[in-house]
C-alpha atoms as a PDB file:
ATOM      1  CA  UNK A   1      14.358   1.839  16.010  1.00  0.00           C
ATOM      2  CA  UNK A   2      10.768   2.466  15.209  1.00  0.00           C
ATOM      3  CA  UNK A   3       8.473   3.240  17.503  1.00  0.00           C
ATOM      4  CA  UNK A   4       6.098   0.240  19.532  1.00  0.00           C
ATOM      5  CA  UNK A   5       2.669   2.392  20.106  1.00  0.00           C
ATOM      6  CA  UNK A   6       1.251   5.702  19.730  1.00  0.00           C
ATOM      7  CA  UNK A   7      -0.336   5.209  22.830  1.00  0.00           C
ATOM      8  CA  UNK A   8      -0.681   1.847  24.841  1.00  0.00           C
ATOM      9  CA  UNK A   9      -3.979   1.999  26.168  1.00  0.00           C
ATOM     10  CA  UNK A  10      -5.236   1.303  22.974  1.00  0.00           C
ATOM     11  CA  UNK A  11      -5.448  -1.270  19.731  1.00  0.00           C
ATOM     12  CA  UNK A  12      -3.974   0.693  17.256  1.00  0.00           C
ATOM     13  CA  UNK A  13      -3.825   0.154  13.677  1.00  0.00           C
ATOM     14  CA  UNK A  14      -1.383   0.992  11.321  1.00  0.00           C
ATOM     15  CA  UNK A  15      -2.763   1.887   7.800  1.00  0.00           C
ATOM     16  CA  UNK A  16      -0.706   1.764   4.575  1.00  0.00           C
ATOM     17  CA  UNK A  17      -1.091   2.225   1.180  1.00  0.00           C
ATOM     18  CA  UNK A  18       0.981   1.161  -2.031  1.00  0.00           C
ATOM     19  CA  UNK A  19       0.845   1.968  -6.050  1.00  0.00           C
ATOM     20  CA  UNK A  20      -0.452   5.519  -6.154  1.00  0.00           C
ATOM     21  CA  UNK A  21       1.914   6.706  -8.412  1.00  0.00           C
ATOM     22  CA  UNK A  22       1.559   3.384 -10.738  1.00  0.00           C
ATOM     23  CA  UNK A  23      -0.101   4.260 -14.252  1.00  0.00           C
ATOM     24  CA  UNK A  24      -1.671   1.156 -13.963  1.00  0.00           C
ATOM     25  CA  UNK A  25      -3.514  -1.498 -12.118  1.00  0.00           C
ATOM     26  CA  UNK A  26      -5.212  -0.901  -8.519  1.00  0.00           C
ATOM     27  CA  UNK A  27      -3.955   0.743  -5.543  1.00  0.00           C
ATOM     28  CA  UNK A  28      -3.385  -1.303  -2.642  1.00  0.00           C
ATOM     29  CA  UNK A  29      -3.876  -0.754   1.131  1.00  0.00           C
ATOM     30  CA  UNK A  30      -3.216  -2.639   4.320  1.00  0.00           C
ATOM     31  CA  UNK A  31      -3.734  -2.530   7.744  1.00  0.00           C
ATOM     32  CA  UNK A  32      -2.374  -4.513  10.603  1.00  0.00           C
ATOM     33  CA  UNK A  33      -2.598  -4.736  14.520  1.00  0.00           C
ATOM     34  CA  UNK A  34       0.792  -5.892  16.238  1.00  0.00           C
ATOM     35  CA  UNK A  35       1.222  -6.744  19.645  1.00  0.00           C
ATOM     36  CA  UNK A  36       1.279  -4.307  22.679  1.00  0.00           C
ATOM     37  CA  UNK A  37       5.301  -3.712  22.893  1.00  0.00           C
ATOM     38  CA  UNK A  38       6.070  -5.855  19.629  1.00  0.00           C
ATOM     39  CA  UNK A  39       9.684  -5.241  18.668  1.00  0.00           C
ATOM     40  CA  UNK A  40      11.575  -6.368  15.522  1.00  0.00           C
ATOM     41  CA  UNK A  41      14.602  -5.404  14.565  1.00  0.00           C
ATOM     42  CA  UNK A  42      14.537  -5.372  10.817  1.00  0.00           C
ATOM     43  CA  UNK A  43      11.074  -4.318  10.698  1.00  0.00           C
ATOM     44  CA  UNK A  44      11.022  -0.406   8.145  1.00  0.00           C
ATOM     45  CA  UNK A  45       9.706   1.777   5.981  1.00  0.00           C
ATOM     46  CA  UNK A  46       8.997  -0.907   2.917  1.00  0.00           C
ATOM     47  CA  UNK A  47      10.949   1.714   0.523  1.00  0.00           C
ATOM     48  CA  UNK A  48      13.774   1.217   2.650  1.00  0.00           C
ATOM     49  CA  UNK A  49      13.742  -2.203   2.687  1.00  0.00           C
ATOM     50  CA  UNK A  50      15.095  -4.669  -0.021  1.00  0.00           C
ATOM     51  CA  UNK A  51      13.025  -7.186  -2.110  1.00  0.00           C
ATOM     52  CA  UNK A  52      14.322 -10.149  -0.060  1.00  0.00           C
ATOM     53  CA  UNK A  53      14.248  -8.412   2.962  1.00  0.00           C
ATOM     54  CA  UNK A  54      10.277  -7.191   2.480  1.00  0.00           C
ATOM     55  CA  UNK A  55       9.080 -10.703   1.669  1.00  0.00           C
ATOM     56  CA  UNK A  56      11.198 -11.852   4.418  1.00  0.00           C
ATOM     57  CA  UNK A  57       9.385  -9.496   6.564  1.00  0.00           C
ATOM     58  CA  UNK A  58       5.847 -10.425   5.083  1.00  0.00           C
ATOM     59  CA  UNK A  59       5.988 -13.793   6.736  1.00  0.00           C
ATOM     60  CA  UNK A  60       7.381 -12.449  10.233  1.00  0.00           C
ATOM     61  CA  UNK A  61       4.166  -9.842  10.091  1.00  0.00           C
ATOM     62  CA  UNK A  62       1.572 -12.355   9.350  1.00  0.00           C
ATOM     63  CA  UNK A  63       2.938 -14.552  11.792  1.00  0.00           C
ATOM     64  CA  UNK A  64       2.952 -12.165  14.283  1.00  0.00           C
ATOM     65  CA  UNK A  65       0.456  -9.518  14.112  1.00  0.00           C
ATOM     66  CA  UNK A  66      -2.772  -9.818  15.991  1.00  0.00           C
ATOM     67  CA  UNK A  67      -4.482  -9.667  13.101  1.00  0.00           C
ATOM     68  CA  UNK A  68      -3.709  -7.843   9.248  1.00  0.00           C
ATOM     69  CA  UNK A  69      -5.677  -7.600   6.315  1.00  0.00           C
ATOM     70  CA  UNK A  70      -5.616  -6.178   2.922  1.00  0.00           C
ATOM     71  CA  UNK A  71      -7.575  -4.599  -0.023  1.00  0.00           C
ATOM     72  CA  UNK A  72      -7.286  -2.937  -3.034  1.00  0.00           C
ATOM     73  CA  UNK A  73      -9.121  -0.612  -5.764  1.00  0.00           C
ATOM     74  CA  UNK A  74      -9.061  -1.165  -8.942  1.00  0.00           C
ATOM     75  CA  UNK A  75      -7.851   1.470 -12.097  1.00  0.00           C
ATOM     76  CA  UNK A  76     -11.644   2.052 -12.961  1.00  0.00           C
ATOM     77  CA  UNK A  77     -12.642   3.023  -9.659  1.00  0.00           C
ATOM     78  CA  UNK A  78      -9.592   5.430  -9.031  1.00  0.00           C
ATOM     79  CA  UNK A  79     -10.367   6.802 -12.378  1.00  0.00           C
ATOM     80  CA  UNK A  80     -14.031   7.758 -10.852  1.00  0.00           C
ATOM     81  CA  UNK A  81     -12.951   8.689  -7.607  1.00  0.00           C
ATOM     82  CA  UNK A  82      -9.253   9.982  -7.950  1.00  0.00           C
ATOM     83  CA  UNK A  83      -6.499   8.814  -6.888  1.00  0.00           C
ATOM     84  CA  UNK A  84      -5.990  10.222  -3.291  1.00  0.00           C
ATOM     85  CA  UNK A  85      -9.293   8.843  -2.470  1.00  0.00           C
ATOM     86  CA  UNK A  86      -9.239   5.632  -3.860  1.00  0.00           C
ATOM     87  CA  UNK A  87      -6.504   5.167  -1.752  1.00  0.00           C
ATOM     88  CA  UNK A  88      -7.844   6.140   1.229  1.00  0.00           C
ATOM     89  CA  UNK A  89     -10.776   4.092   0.151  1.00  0.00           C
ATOM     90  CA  UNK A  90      -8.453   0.890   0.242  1.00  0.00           C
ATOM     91  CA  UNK A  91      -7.411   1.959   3.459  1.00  0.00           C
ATOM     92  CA  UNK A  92     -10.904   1.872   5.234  1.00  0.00           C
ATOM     93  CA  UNK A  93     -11.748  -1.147   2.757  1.00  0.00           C
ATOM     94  CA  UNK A  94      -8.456  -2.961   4.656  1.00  0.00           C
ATOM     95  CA  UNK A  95      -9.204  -1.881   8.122  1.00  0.00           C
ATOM     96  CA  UNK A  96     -12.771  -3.448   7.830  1.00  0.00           C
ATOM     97  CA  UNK A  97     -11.657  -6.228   6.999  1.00  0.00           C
ATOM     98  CA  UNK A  98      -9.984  -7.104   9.820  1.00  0.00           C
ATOM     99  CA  UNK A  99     -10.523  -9.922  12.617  1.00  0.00           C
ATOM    100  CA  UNK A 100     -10.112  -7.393  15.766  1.00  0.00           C
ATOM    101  CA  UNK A 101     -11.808  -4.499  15.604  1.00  0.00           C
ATOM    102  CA  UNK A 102      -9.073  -1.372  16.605  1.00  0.00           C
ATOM    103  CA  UNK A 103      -9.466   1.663  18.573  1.00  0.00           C
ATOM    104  CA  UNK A 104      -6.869   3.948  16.831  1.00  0.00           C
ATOM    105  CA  UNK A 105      -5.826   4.322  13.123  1.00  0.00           C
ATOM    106  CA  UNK A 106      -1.937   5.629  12.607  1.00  0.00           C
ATOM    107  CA  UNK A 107      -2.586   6.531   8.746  1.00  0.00           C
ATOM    108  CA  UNK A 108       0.730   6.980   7.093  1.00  0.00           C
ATOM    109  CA  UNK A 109       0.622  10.279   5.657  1.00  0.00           C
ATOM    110  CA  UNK A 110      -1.061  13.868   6.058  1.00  0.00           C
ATOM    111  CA  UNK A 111      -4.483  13.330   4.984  1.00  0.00           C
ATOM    112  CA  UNK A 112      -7.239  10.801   5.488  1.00  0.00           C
ATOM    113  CA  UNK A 113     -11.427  10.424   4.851  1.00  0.00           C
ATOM    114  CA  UNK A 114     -12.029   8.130   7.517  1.00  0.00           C
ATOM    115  CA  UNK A 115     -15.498   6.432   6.304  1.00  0.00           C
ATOM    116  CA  UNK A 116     -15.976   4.663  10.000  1.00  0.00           C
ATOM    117  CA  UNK A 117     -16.048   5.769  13.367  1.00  0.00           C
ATOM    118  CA  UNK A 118     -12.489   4.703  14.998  1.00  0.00           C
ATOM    119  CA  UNK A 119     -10.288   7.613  15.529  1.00  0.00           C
ATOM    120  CA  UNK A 120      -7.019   8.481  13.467  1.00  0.00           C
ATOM    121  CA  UNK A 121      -3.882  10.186  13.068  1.00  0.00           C
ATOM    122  CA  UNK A 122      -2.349  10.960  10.431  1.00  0.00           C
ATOM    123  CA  UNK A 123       1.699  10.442  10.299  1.00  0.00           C
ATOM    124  CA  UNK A 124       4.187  12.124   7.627  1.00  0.00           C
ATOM    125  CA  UNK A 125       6.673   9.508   6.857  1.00  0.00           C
ATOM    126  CA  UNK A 126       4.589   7.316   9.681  1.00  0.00           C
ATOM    127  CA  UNK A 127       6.110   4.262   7.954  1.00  0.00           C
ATOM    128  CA  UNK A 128       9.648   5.242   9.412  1.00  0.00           C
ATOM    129  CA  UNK A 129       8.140   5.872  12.762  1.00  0.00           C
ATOM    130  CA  UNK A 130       5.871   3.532  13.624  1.00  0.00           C
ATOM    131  CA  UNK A 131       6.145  -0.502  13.790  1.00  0.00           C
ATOM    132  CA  UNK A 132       2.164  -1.209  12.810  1.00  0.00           C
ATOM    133  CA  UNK A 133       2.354   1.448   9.759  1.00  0.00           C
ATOM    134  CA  UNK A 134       5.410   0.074   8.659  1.00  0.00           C
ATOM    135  CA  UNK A 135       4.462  -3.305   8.378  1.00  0.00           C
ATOM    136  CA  UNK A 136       1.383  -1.987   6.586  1.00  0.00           C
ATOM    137  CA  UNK A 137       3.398  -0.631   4.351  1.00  0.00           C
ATOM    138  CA  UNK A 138       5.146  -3.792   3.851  1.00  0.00           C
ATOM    139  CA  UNK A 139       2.332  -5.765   3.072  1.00  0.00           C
ATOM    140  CA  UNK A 140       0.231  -3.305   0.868  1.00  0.00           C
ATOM    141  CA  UNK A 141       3.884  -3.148  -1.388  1.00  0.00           C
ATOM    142  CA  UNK A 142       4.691  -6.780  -1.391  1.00  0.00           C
ATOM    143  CA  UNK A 143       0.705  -7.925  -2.099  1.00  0.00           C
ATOM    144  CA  UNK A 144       0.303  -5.165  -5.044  1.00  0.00           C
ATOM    145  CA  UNK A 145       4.260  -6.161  -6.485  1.00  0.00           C
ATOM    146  CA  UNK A 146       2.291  -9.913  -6.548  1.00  0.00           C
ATOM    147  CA  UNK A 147      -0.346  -8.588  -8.449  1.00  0.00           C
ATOM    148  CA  UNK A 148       1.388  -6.644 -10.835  1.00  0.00           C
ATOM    149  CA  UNK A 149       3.528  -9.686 -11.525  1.00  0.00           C
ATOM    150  CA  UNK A 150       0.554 -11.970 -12.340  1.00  0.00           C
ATOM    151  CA  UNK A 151      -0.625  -8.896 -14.989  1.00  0.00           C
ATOM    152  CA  UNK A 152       2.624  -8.699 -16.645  1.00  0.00           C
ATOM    153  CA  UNK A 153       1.564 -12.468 -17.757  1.00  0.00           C
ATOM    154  CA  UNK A 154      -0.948 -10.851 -19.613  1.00  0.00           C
ATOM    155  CA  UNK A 155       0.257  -7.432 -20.523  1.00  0.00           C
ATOM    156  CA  UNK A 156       4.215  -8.454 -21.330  1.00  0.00           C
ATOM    157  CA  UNK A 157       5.408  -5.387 -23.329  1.00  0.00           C
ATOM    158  CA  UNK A 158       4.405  -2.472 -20.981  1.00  0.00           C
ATOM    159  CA  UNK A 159       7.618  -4.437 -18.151  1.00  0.00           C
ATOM    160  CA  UNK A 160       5.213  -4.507 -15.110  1.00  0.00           C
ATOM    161  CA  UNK A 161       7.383  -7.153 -13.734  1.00  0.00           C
ATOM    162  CA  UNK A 162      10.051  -4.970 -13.171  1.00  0.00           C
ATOM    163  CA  UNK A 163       8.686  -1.233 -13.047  1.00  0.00           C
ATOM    164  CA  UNK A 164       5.778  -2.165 -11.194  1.00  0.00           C
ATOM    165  CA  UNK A 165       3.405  -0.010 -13.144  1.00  0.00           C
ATOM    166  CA  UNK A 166       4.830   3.089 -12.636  1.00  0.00           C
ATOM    167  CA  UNK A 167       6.128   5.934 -14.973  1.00  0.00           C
ATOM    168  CA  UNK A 168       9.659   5.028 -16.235  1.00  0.00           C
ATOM    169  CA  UNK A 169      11.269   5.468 -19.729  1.00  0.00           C
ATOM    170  CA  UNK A 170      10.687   2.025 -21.196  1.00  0.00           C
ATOM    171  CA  UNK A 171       6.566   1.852 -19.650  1.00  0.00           C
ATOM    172  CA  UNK A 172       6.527   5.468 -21.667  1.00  0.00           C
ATOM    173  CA  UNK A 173       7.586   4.106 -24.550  1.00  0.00           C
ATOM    174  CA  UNK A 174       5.993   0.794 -24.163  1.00  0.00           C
ATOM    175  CA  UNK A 175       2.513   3.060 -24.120  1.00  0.00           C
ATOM    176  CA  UNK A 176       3.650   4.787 -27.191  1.00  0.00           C
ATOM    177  CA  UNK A 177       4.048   1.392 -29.181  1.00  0.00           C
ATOM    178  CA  UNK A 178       1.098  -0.249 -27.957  1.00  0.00           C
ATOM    179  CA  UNK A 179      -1.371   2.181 -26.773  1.00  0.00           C
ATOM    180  CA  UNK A 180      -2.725   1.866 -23.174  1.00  0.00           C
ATOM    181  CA  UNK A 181      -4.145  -1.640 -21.942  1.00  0.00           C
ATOM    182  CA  UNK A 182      -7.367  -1.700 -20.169  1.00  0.00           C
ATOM    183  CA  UNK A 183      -5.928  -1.936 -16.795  1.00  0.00           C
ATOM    184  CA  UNK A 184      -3.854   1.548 -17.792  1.00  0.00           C
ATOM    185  CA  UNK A 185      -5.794   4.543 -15.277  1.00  0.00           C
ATOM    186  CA  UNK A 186      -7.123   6.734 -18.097  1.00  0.00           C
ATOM    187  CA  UNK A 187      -6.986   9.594 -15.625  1.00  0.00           C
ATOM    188  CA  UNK A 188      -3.414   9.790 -15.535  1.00  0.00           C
ATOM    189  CA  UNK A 189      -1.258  11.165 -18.028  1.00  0.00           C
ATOM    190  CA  UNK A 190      -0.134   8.049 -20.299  1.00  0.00           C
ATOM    191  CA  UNK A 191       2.624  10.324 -22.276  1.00  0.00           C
ATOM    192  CA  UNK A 192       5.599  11.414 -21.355  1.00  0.00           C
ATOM    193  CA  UNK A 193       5.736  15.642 -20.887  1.00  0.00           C
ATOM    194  CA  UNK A 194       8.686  16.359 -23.225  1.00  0.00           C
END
């Protein structure tokens, strides 16, 4: 079971972030207060988790939470900035956003440029530890799967329906046919390493 609170004298926020590895389309981040001494059962790391079972999850979280938001940056802007902070970016972009203003960030992860003032701690694999950081992680992967879905209407031949944007055999070779669309992150490398 995943833990409630990193500590419970404050509102903590846990801080997510989905599509880094994707060769195209924006990186998405979320962040979302839960209750002090929330439980859920089913409630995991979002790569754990089924497709059913996230967007089941998706509707408990908003429900619940005290409050969640979340934000993304596009492929242009992690071309200028990179991709490790354009993600952390989305991250602070997500957390000031929100209705409640927390006390605590639990970043998911080893490394974070906090652009605010509110404290944080960074958590490898925090999305298997914590509840708030894995329901982050929930909604930052089911909220950028809905995006790349709507692009696929537009972009059919690269698959982003099913690979999501990322680096498999038939995006690679999808990218060799057709070249890379705009919404492709020119800083990453668009051809396969043979």
């Amino acid at each position: 079971m995943l833990k409630s609170e990193y500590t419970p004298d404050l509102i903590e926020c846990g801080c997510d972030e989905a599509g880094r590895g994707s060769l195209a389309g924006a990186v998405f981040a979320a962040a979302v207060v839960l209750p002090k001494g929330y439980k859920h059962e089913g409630l995991n790391d979002s790569k754990k988790l089924t497709e059913r079972e996230r967007y089941r999850l998706r509707e408990d979280i908003e429900r619940d939470a005290v409050a969640w938001a979340v934000a993304q940056v596009d492929a242009e802007e992690i071309d200028k900035r990179n991709i490790l902070r354009a993600s952390m970016h989305a991250m602070n972009l997500a957390v000031e956003k929100l209705s409640v203003v927390p006390e605590l960030l639990l970043i998911d992860g080893n490394r974070f440029y906090n652009e605010g003032l509110i404290p944080y701690y960074t958590i490898v694999k925090g999305d298997g530890k914590y509840m708030s950081i894995a329901a982050a992680s929930i909604l930052a992967k089911t909220y950028r799967d809905d995006y790349m879905n709507d692009l696929h209407k537009a972009y059919p031949c690269y698959g982003w329906d099913r690979n999501k944007g990322y680096p498999t055999a038939a995006h690679y070779a999808a990218l060799q046919k057709e070249g890379p669309s705009p919404l492709h992150r020119k800083s990453f490398k668009l051809k396969k390493e043979v």
